[in-house]
C-alpha atoms as a PDB file:
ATOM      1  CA  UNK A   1       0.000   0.000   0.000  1.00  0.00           C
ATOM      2  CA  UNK A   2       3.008   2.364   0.678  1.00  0.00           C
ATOM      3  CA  UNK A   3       4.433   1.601  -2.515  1.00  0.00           C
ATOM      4  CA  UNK A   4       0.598   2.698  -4.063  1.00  0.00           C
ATOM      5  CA  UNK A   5       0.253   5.610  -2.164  1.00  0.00           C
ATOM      6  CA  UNK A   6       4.300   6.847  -2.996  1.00  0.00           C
ATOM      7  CA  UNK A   7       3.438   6.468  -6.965  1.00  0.00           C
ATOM      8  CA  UNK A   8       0.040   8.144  -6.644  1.00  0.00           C
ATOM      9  CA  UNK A   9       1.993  11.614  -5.461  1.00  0.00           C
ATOM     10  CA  UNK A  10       5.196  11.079  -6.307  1.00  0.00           C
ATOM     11  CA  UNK A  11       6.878  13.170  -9.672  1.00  0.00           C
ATOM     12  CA  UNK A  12       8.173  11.745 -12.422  1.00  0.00           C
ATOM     13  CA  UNK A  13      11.814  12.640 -10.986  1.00  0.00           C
ATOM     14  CA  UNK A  14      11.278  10.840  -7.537  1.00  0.00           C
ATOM     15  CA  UNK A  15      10.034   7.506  -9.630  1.00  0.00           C
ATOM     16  CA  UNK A  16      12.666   7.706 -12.048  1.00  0.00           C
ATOM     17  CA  UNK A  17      15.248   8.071  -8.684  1.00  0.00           C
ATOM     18  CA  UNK A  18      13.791   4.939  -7.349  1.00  0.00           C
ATOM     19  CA  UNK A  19      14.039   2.822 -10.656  1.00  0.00           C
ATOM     20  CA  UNK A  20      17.578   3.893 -10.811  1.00  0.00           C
ATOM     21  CA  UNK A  21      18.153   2.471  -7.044  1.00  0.00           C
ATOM     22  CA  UNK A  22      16.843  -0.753  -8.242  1.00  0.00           C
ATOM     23  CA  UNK A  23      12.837  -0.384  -7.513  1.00  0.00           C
ATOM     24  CA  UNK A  24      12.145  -1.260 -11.414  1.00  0.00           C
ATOM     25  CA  UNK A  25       8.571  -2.238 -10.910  1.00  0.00           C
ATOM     26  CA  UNK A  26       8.031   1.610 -10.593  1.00  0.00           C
ATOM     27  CA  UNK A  27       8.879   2.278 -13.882  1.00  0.00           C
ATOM     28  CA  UNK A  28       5.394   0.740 -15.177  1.00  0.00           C
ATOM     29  CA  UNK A  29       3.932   3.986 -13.182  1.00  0.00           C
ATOM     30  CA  UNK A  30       6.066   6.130 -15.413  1.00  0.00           C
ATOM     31  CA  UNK A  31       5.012   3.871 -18.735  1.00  0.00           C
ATOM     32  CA  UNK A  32       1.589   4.630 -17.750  1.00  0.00           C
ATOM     33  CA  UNK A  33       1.202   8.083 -17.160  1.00  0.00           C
ATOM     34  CA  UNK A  34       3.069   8.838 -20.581  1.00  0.00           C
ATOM     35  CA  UNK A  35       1.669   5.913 -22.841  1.00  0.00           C
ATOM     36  CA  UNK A  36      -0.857   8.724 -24.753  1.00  0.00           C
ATOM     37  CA  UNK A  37       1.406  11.202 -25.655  1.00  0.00           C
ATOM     38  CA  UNK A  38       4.029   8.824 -26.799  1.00  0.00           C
ATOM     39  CA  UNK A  39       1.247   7.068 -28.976  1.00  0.00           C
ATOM     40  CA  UNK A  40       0.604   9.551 -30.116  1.00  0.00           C
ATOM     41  CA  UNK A  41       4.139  10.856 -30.601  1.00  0.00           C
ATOM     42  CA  UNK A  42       5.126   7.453 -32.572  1.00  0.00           C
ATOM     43  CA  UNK A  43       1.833   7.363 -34.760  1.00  0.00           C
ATOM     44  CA  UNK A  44       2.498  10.885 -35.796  1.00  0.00           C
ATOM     45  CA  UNK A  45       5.829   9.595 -37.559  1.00  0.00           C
ATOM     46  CA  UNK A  46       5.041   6.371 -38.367  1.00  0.00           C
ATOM     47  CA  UNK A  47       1.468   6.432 -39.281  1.00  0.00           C
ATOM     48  CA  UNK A  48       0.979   3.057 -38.733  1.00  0.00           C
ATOM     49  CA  UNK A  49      -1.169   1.835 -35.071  1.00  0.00           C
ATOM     50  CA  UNK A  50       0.818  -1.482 -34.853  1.00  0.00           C
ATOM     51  CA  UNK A  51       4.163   0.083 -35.767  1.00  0.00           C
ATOM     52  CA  UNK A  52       3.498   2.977 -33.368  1.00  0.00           C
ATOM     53  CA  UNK A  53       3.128   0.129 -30.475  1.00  0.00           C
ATOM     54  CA  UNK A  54       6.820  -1.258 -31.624  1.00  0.00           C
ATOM     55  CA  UNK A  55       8.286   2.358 -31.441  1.00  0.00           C
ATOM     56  CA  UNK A  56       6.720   2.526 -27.953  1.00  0.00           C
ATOM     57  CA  UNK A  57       7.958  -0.477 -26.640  1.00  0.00           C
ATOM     58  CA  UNK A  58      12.021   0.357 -28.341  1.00  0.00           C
ATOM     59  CA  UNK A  59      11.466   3.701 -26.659  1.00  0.00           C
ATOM     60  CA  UNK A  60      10.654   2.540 -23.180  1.00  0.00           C
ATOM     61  CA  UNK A  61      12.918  -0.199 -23.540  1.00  0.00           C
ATOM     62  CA  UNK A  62      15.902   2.593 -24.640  1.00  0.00           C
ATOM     63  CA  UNK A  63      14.446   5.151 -22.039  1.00  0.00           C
ATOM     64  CA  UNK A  64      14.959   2.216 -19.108  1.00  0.00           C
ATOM     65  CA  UNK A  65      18.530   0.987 -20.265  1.00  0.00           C
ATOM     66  CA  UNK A  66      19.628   4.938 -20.043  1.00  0.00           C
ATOM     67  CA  UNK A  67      17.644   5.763 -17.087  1.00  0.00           C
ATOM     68  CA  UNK A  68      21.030   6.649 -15.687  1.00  0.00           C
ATOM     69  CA  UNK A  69      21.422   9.204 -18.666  1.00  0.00           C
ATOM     70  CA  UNK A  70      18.513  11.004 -17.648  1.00  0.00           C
ATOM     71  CA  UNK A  71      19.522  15.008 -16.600  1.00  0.00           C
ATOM     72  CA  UNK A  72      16.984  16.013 -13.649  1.00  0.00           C
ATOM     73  CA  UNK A  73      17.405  19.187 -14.807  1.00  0.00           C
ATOM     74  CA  UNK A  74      15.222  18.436 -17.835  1.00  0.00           C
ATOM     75  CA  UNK A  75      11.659  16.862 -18.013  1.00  0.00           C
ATOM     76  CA  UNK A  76      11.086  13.062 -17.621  1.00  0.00           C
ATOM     77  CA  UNK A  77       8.346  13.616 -20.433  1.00  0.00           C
ATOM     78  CA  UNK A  78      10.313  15.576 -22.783  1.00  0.00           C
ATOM     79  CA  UNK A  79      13.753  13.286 -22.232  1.00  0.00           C
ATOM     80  CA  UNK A  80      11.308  10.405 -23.514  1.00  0.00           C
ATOM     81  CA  UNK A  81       9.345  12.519 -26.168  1.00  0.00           C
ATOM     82  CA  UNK A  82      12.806  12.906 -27.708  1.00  0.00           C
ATOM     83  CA  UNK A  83      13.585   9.078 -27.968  1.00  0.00           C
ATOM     84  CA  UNK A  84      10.202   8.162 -28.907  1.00  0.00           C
ATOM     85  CA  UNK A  85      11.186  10.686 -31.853  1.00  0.00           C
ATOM     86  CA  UNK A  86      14.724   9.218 -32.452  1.00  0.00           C
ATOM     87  CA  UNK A  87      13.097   5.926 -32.884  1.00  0.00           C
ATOM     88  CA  UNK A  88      10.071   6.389 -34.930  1.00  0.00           C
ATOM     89  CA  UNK A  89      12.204   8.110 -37.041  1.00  0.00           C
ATOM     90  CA  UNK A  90      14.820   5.050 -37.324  1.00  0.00           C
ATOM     91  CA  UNK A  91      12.531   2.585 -37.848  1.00  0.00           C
ATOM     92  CA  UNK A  92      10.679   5.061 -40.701  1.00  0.00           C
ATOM     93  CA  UNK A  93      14.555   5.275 -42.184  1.00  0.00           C
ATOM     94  CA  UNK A  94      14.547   1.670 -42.493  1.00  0.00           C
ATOM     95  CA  UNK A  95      11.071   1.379 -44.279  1.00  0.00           C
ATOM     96  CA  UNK A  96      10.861   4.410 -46.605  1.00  0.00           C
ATOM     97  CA  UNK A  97      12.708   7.157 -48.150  1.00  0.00           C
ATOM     98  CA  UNK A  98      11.978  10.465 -46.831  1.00  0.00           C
ATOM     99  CA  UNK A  99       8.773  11.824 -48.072  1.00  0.00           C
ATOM    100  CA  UNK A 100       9.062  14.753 -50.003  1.00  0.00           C
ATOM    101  CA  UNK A 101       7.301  18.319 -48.603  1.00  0.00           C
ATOM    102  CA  UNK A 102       5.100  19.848 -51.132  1.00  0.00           C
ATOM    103  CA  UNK A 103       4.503  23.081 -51.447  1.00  0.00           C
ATOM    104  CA  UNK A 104       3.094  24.890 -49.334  1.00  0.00           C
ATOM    105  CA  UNK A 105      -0.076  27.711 -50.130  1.00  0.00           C
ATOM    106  CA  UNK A 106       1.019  30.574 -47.738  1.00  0.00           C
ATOM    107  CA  UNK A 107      -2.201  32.385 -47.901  1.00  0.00           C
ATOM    108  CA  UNK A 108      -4.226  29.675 -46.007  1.00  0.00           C
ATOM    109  CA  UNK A 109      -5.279  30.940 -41.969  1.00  0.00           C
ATOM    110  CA  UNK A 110      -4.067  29.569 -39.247  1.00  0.00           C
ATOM    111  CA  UNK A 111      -6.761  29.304 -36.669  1.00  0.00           C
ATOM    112  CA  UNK A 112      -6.882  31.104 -33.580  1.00  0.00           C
ATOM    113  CA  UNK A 113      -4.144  30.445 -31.238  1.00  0.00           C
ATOM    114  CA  UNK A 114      -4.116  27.702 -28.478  1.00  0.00           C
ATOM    115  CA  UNK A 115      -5.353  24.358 -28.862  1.00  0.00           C
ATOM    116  CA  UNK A 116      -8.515  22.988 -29.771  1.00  0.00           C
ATOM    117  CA  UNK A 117     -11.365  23.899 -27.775  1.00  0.00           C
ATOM    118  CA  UNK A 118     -12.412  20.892 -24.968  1.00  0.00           C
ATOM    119  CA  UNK A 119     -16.443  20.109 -24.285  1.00  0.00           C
ATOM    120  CA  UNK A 120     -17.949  17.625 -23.873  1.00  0.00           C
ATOM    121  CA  UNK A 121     -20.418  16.096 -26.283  1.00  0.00           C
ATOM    122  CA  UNK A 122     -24.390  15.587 -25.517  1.00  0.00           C
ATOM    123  CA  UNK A 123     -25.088  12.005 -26.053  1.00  0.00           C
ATOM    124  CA  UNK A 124     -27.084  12.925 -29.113  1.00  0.00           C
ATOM    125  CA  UNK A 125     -23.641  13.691 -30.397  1.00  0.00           C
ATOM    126  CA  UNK A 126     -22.087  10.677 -29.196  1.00  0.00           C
ATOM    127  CA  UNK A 127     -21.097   8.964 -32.563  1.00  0.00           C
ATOM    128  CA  UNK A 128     -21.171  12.320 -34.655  1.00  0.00           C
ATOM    129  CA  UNK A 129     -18.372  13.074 -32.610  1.00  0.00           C
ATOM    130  CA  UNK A 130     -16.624  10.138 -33.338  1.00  0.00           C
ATOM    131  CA  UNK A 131     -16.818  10.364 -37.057  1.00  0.00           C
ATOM    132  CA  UNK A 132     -15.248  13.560 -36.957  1.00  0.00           C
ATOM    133  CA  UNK A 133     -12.190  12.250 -34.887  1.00  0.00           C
ATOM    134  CA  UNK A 134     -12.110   9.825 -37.064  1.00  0.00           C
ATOM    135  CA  UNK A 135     -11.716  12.623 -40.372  1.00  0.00           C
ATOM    136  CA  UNK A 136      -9.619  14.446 -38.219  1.00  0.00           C
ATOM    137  CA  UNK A 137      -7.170  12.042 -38.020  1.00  0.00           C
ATOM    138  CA  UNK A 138      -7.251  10.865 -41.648  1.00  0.00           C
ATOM    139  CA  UNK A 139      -6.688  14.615 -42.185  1.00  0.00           C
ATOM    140  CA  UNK A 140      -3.096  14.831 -39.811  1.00  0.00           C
ATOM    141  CA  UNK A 141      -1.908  11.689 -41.363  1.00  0.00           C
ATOM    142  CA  UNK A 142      -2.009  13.702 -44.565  1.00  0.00           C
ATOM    143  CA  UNK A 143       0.330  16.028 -43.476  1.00  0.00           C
ATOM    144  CA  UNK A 144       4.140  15.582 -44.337  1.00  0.00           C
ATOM    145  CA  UNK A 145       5.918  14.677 -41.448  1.00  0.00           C
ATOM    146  CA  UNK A 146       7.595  17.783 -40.244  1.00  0.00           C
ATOM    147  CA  UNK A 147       4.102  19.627 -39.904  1.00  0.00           C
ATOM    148  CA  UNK A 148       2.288  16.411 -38.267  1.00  0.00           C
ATOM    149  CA  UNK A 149       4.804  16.040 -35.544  1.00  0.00           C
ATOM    150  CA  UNK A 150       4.582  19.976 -34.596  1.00  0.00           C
ATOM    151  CA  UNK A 151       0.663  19.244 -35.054  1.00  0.00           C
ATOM    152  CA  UNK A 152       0.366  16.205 -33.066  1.00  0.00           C
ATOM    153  CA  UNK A 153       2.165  17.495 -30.044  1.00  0.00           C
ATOM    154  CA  UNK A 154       0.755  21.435 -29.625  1.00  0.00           C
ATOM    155  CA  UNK A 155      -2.861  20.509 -31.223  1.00  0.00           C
ATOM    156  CA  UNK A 156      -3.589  17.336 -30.142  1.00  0.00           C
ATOM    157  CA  UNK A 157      -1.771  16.733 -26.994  1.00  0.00           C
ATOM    158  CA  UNK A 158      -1.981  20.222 -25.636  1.00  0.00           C
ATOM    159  CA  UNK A 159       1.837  20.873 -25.234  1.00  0.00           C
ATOM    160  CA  UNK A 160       2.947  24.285 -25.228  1.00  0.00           C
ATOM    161  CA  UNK A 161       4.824  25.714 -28.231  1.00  0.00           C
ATOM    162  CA  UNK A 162       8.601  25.421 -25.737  1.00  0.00           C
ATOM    163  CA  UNK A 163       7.855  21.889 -24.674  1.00  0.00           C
ATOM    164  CA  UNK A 164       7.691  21.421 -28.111  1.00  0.00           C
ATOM    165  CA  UNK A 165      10.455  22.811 -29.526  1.00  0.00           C
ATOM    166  CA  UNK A 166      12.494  21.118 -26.942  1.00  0.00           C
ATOM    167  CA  UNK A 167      10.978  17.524 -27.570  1.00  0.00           C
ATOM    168  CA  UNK A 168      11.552  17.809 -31.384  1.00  0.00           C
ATOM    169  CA  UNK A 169      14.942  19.479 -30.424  1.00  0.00           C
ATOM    170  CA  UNK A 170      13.716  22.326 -32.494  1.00  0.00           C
ATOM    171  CA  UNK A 171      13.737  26.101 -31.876  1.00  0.00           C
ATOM    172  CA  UNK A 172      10.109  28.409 -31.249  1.00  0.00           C
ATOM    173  CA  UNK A 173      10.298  29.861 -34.627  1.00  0.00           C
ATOM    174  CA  UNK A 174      10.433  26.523 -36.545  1.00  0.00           C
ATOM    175  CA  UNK A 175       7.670  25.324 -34.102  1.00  0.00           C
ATOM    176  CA  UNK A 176       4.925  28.366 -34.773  1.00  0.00           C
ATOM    177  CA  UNK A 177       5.799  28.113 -38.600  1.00  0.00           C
ATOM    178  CA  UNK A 178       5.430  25.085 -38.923  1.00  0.00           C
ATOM    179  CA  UNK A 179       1.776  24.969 -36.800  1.00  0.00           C
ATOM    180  CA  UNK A 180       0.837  27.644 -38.761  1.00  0.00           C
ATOM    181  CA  UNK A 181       1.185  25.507 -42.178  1.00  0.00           C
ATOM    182  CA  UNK A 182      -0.483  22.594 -40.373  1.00  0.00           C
ATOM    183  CA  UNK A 183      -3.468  24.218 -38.956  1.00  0.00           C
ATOM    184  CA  UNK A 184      -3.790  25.953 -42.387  1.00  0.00           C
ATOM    185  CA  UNK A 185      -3.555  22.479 -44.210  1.00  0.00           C
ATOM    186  CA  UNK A 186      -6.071  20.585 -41.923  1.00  0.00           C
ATOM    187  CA  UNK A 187      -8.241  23.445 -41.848  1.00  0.00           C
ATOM    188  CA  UNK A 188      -8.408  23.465 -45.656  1.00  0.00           C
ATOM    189  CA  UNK A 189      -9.732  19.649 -45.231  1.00  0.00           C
ATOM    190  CA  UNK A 190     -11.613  19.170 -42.377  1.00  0.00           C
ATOM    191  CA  UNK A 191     -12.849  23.305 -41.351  1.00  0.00           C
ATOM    192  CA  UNK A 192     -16.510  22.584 -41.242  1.00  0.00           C
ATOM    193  CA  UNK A 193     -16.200  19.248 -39.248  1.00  0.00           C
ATOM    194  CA  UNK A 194     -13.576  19.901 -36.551  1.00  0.00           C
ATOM    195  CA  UNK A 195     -15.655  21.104 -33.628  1.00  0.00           C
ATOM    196  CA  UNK A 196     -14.893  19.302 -30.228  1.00  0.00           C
ATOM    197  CA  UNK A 197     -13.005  16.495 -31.557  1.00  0.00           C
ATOM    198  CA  UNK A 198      -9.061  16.941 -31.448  1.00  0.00           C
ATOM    199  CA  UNK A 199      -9.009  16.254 -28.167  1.00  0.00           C
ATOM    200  CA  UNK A 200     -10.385  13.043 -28.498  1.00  0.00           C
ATOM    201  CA  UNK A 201      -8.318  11.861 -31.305  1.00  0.00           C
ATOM    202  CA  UNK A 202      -5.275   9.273 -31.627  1.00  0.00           C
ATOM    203  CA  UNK A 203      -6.457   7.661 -27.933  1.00  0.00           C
ATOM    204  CA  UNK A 204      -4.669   5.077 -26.673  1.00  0.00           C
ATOM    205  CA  UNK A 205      -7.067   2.483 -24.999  1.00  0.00           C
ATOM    206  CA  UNK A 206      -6.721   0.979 -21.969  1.00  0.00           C
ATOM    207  CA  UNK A 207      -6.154  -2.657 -23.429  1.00  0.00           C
ATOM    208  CA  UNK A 208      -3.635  -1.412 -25.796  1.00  0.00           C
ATOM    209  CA  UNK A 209      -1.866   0.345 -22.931  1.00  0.00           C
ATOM    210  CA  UNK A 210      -1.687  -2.917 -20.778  1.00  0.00           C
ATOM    211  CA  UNK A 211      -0.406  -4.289 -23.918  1.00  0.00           C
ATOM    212  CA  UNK A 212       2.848  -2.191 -24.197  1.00  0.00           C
ATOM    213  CA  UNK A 213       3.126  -2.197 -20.386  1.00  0.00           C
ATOM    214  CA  UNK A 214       3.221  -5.970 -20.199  1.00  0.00           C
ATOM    215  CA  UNK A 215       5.797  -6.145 -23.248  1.00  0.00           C
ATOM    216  CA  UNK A 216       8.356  -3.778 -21.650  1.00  0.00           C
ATOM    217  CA  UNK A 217       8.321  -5.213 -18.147  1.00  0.00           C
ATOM    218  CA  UNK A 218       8.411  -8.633 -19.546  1.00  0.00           C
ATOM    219  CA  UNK A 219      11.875  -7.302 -21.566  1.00  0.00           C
ATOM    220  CA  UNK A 220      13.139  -5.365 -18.771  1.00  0.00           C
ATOM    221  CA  UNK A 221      12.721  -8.709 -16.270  1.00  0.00           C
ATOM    222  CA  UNK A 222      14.552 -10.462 -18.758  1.00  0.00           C
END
């Protein structure tokens, strides 16, 4: 019950201090409060649900072996945002050659700053709602890869445009730009049908979070 109550409260720097004194079992508390956003952080290179689950479980697996690489004075999240990056990006090396960026139309608005807005559907709305995430997300995995990333992270998981740049290892100015081209591109698909939806998109279920979770520890006990 200790051991329940200490992960409830503790930060993501106490747990990763206990993993690295050899309480390892911990580190499924840290798999679980960041399985979404690096979902959704694989899918958005890969673009592929069952290849997204392999980056996850290469980037946990990586992310454990280095645990002693880890800088406190940086984020847990972002520290594993940036080798959920490094190895979506491998493994897309190894299938494909880098997708051209097309051109971009300049004159298309951005919408308003911020992330999507968050409400919750009526019932009546239920699965009207989840035909639009379902557009919406057709609609990102149109984007070229530079803009989805950017897209994924400040639009869809809600991170703010400096937790950004520092998870893609990019600077501000690259990060608004390229938001800017992605909101303009979506928008261009998808304006009338966006409503409440973003926030719902690219979820990662429960079962397929056990999944990863039991994959990893069963590596890590090995």
């Amino acid at each position: 019950m200790a051991t329940l109550d200490f992960a409830a409260a503790a930060s993501d720097a106490e747990i990763v201090d206990r993993v690295r004194k050899g309480d390892t079992a911990l580190f499924e508390v840290l798999m679980r409060r960041h399985n979404q956003r690096v979902y959704r952080v694989a899918r958005a290179v890969v673009k592929d649900e069952a290849e997204a689950e392999d980056v996850m479980q290469q980037a946990y697996i990586s992310a454990f072996t280095h645990l002693q690489q880890f800088e406190d004075r940086s984020r847990f999240s972002t520290w594993l945002t940036r080798i959920t990056v490094h190895e979506a990006l491998s493994r897309r090396r190894k299938q494909r050659a880098e997708e051209p960026l097309p051109d971009i139309d300049r004159d298309g608005a951005a919408w308003s700053s911020g992330t999507f807005a968050v409400s919750a559907p009526d019932p009546e709305r239920q699965a009207y709602a989840s035909e639009l995430r379902r557009v919406l997300e057709c609609a990102v995995d149109s984007l070229p890869e530079t803009y989805r990333t950017v897209f994924m992270l400040r639009d869809i998981e809600g991170l703010s445009t400096s937790e950004t740049a520092e998870g893609l290892d990019l600077g501000d100015e690259a990060v608004k730009t390229r938001l800017h081209r992605a909101r303009a591109m979506v928008r261009r698909a998808v304006a009338k049908l966006i409503g409440n939806a973003a926030p719902g998109a690219f979820e990662f279920h429960a079962v397929r979070c056990d999944r990863v979770v039991a994959a990893v520890l069963s590596k890590i006990r090995r």
